[in-house]
Structure formats: C-alpha cells, structure tokens
C-alpha atoms as a PDB file:
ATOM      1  CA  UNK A   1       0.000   0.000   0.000  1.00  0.00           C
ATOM      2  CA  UNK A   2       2.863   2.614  -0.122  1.00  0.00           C
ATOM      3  CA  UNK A   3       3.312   2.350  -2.879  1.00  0.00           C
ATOM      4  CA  UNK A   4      -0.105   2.163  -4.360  1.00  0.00           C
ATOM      5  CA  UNK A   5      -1.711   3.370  -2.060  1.00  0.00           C
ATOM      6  CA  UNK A   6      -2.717   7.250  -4.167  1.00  0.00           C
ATOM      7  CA  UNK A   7      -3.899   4.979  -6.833  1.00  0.00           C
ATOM      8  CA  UNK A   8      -6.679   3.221  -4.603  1.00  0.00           C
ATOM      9  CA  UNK A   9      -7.348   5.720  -1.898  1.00  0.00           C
ATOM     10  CA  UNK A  10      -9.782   8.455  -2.541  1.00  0.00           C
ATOM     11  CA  UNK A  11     -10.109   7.697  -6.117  1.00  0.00           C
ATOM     12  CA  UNK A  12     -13.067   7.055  -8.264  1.00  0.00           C
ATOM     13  CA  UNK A  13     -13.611   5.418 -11.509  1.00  0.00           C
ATOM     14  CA  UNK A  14     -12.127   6.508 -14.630  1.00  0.00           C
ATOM     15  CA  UNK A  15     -14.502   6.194 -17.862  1.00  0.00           C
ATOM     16  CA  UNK A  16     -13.056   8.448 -19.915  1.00  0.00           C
ATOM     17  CA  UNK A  17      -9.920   5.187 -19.752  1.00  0.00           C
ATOM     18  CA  UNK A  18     -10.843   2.530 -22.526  1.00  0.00           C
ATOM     19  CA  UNK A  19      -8.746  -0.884 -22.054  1.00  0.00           C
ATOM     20  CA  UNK A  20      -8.282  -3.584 -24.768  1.00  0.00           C
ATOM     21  CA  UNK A  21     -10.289  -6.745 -24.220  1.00  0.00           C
ATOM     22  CA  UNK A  22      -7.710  -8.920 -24.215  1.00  0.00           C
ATOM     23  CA  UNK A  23      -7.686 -11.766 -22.076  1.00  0.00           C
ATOM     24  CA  UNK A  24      -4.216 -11.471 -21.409  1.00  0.00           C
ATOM     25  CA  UNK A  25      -4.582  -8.139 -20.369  1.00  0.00           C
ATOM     26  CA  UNK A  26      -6.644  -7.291 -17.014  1.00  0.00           C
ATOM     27  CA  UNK A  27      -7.035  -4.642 -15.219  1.00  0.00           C
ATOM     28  CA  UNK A  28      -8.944  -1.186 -14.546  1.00  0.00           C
ATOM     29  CA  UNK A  29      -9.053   2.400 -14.106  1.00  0.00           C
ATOM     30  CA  UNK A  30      -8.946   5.093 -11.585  1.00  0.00           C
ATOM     31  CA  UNK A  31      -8.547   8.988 -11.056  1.00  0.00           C
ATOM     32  CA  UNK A  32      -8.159  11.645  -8.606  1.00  0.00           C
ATOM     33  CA  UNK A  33      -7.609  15.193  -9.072  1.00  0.00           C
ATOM     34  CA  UNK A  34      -5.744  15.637 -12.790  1.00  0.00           C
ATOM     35  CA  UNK A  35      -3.944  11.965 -12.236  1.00  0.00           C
ATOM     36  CA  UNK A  36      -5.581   8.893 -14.470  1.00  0.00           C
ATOM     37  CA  UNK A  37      -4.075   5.520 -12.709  1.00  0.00           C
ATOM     38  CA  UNK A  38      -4.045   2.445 -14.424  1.00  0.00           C
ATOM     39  CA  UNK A  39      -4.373  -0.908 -12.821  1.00  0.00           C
ATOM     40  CA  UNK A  40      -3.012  -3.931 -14.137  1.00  0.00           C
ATOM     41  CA  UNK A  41      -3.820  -7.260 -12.617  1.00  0.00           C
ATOM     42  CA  UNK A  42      -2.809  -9.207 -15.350  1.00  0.00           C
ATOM     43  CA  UNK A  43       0.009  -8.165 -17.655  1.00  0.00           C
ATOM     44  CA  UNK A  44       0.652  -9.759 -21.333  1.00  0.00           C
ATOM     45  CA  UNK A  45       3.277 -11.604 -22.526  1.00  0.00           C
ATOM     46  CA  UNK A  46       6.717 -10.326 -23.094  1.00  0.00           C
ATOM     47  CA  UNK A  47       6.376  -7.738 -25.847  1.00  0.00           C
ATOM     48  CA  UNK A  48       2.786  -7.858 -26.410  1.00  0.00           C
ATOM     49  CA  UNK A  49       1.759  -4.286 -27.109  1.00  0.00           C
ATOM     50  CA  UNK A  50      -1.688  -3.722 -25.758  1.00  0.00           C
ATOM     51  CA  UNK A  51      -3.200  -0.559 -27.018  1.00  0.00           C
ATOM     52  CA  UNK A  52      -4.875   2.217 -23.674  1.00  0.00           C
ATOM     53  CA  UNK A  53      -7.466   4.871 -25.212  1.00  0.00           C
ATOM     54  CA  UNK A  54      -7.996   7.608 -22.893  1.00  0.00           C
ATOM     55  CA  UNK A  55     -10.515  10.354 -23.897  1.00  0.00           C
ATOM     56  CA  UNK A  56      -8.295  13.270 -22.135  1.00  0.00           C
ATOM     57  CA  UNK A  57      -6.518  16.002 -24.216  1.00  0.00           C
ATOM     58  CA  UNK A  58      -2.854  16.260 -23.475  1.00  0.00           C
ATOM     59  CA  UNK A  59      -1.946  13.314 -21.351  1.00  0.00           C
ATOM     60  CA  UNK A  60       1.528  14.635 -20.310  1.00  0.00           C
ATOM     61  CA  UNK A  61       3.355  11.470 -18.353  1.00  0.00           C
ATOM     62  CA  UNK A  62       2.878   7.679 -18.411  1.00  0.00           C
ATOM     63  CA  UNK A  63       5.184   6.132 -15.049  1.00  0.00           C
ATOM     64  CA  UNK A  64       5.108   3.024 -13.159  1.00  0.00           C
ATOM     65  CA  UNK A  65       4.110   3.999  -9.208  1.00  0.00           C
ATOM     66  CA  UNK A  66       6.634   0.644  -8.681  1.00  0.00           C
ATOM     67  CA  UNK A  67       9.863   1.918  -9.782  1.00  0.00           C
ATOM     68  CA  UNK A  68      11.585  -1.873  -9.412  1.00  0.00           C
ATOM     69  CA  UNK A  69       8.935  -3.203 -12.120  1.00  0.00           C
ATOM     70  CA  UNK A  70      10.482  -2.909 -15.714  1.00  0.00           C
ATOM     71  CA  UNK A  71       9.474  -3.414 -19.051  1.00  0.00           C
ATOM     72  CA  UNK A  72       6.969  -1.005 -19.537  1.00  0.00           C
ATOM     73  CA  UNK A  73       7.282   1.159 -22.523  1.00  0.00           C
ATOM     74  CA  UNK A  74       4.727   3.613 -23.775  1.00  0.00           C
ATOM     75  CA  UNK A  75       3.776   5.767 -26.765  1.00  0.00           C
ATOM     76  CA  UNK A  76       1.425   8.044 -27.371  1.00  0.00           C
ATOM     77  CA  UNK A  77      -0.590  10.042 -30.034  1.00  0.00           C
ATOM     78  CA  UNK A  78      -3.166  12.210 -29.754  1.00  0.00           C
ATOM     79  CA  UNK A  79      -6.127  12.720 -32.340  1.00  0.00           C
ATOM     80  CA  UNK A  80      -9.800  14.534 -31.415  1.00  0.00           C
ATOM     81  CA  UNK A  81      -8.942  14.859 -27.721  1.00  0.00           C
ATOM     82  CA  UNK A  82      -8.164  10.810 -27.265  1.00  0.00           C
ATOM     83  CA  UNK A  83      -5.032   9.627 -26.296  1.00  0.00           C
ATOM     84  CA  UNK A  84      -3.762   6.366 -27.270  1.00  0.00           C
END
C-alpha cells in the first residue's frame, strides 16, 4: 500500500480510460484530481503491445508507481482529444 496506495485511496472510476479486451490483459481504471491511474492485474506476454485509449486532451506522463517493475514502454498520439 505505499506504494499504491494514491492509486486506490480516494479515487473514483475513470470512464473516460478505454482498455483492450484482451484476455491477457486485465485490469482497470482510476482517477483523482488531474492523475488517471491504471491498474493492471494481469500483464501480457513479453512484448505484447496492448493498445490504452484515454478520452483526455494532453496526457503529459505515463510512469510506473513501482519503480523496481520494468518493461513497460509507452507511446502516445493524440487525435480529437483521445489519447492512445
């Protein structure tokens, strides 16, 4: 929970945060305040690229909370106010 912890408490559900329905990939959204957190419960395979649409203009920063976890990568592009 220290780690997590701003991710769970005092949050609410995200909508505008559209996740691919892929079996291999699990998990759901939160936000508080300006921050959109992410929640993975099940991650895909080794260099699977799973594609995140978030209806928010100018998403500025995509980090890990759990800086010992590695092999995220992430790109983004921005078209009618939806980030993917």
């Amino acid at each position: 929970m220290d780690v997590n912890g701003a991710a769970i408490y005092g949050t609410s559900p995200a909508p505008e945060v559209e996740l691919p329905d892929n079996k291999d990939f699990v998990g759901y959204a939160t936000k508080k305040g300006p921050h959109l957190f992410l929640h993975v419960v099940a991650w895909p395979e080794a260099q699977a690229v799973r594609t995140v649409k978030i209806r928010r203009p100018h998403l500025v920063k995509a980090a890990l909370l759990d800086a010992r976890l590695t092999g995220f990568g992430c790109k983004s592009s921005e078209t009618d106010g939806v980030t993917t």
